[in-house]
Protein backbone atom coordinates (compact mmCIF):
# COMPACT_ATOMS: atom_id res chain seq x y z
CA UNK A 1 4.93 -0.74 3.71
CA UNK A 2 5.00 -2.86 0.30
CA UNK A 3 8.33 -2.86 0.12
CA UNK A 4 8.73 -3.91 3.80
CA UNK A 5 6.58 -6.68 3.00
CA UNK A 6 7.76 -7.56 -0.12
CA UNK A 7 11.07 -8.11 1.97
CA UNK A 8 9.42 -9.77 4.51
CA UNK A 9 7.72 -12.56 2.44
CA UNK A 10 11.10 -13.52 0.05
CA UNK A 11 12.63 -13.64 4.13
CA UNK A 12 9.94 -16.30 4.65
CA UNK A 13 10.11 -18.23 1.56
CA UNK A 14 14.03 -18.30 2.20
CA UNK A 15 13.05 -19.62 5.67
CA UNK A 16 10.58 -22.38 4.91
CA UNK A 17 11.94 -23.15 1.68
CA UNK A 18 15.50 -22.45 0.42
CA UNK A 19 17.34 -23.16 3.75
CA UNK A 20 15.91 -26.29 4.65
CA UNK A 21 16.86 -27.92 1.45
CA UNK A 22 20.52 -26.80 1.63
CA UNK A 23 20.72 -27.88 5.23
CA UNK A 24 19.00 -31.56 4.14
CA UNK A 25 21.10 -31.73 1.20
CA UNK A 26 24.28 -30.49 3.39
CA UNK A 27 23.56 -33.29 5.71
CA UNK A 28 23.27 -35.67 3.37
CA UNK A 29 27.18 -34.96 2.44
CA UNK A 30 27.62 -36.95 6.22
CA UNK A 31 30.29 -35.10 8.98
CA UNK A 32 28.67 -31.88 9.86
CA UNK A 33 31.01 -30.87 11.84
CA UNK A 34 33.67 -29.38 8.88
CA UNK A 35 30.36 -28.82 6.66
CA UNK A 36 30.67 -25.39 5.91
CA UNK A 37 27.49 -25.71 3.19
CA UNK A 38 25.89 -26.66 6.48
CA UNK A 39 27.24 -24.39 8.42
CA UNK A 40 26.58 -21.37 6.48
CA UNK A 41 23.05 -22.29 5.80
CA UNK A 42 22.64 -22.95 9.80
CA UNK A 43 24.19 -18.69 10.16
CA UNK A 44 21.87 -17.48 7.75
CA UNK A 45 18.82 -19.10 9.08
CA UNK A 46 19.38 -17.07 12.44
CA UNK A 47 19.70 -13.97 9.99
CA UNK A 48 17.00 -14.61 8.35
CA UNK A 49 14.69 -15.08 12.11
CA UNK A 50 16.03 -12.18 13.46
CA UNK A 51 15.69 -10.10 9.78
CA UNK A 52 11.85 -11.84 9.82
CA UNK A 53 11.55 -10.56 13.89
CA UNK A 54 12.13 -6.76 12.69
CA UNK A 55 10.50 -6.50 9.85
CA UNK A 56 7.23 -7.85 11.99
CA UNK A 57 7.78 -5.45 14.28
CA UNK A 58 7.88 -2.85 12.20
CA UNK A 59 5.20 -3.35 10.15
CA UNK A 60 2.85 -3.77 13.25
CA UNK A 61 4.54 -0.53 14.58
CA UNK A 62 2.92 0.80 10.72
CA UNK A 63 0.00 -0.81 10.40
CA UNK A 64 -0.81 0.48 14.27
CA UNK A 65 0.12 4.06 12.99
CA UNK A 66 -2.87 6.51 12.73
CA UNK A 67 -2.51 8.18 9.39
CA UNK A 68 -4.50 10.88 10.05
CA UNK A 69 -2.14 12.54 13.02
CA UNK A 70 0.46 12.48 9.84
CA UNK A 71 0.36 16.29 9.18
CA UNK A 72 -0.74 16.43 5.12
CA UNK A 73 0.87 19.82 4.54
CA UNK A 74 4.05 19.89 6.34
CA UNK A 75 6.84 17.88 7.33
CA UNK A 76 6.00 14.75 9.41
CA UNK A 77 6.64 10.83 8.99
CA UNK A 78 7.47 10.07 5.47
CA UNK A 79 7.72 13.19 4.16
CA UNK A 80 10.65 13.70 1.66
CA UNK A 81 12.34 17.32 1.37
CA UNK A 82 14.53 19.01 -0.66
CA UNK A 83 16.18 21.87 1.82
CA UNK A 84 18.85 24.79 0.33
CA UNK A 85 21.62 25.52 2.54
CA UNK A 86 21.15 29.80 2.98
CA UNK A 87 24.81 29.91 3.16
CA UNK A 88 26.41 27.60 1.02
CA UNK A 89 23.56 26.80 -1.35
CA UNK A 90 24.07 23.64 -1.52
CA UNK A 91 21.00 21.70 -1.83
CA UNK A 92 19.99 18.58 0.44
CA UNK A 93 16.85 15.82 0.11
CA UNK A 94 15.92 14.00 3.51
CA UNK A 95 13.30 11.17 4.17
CA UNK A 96 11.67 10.66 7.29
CA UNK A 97 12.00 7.27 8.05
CA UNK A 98 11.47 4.87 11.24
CA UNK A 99 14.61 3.98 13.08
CA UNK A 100 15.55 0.85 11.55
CA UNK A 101 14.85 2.44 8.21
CA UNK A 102 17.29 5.10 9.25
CA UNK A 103 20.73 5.42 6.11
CA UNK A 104 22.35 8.47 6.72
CA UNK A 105 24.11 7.70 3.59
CA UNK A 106 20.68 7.78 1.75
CA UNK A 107 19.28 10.57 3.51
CA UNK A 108 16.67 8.65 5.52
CA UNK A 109 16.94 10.00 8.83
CA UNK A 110 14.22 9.76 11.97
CA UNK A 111 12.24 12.43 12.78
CA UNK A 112 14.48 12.75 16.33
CA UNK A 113 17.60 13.54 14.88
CA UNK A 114 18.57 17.42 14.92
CA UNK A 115 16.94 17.46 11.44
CA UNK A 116 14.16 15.83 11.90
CA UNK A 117 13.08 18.02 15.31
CA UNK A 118 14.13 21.31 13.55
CA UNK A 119 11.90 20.54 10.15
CA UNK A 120 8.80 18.96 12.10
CA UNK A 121 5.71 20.38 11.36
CA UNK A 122 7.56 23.17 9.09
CA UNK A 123 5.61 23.82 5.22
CA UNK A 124 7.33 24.77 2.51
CA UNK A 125 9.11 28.35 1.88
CA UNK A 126 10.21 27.93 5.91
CA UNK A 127 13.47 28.33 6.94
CA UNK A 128 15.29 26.44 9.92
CA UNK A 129 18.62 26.51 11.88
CA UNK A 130 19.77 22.86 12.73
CA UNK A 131 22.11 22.87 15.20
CA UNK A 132 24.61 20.53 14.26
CA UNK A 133 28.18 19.06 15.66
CA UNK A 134 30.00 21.30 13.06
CA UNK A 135 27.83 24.21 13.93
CA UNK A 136 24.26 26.01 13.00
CA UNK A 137 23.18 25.44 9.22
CA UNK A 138 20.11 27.68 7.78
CA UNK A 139 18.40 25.85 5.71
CA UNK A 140 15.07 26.35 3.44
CA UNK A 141 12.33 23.93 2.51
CA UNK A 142 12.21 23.97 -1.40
CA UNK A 143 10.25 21.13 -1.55
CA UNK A 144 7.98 18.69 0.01
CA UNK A 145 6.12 15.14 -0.74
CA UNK A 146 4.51 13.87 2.78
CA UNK A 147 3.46 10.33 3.51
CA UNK A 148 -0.01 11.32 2.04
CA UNK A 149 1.47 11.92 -1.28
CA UNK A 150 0.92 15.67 -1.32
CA UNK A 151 3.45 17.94 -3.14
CA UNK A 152 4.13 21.37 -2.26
CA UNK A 153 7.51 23.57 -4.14
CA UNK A 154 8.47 26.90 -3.00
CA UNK A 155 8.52 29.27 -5.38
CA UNK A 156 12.18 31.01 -4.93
């Protein structure tokens, strides 16, 4: 949530401060109409609204989010986990994220995707089957952080 709202209020500085004085000073140049200073700064204010709308919604969406029906010793919202593949042993770390938060890239997947609904409410030492497009993966839970800040390893 800090970082969301570190985000949010450099989005609102930007806003209210930054982008005003490049439009005034882009309209002080005269013809707006092949101003691409102006221009620009006129695009990136809509980015900026809609970027400021989200992250609002979001937040509130947190801030509305009871904490305590977070499970503290298993995999729920904001947990982190380091899984091992059983068959390939390749090793895997996933965050449980909200859907806007949601990088595949970066391993920060929702709690609805085929991970997410196959790991809920598993503890450590567990193992899962994830049905995915390229077939069922077994998987173990090494390791888990949850939103609470609780760490639990497996042992083997």
């Amino acid at each position: 949530m800090d970082k969301l709202r570190a985000e949010l209020d450099k989005l609102k500085h930007e806003l209210n401060v930054e982008l005003p004085k490049q439009i005034s000073e882009a309209r002080d140049l005269g013809d707006l109409r092949e101003n691409a200073g102006y221009h620009a700064a006129r695009e990136r204010m809509g980015f900026v609204k809609a970027r400021i709308g989200q992250l609002s919604e979001q937040l509130a969406r947190l801030n509305s989010m009871d904490m305590e029906s977070i499970p503290v010793d298993c995999v729920g919202f904001g947990s982190r986990v380091v899984l091992i593949d059983l068959d390939t042993d390749s090793k895997m770390e996933l965050t449980f994220v909200s859907e806007s938060e949601m990088d595949l890239a970066q391993g920060r997947i929702t709690l609805e995707t085929p991970y997410g609904r196959a790991l809920a409410n598993k503890k450590v030492g567990q193992q899962v089957e994830v049905l995915t497009p390229a077939g069922t993966r077994k998987l173990k839970i090494k390791y888990l952080m949850t939103i609470h800040g609780n760490e639990y390893k497996a042992d083997q």
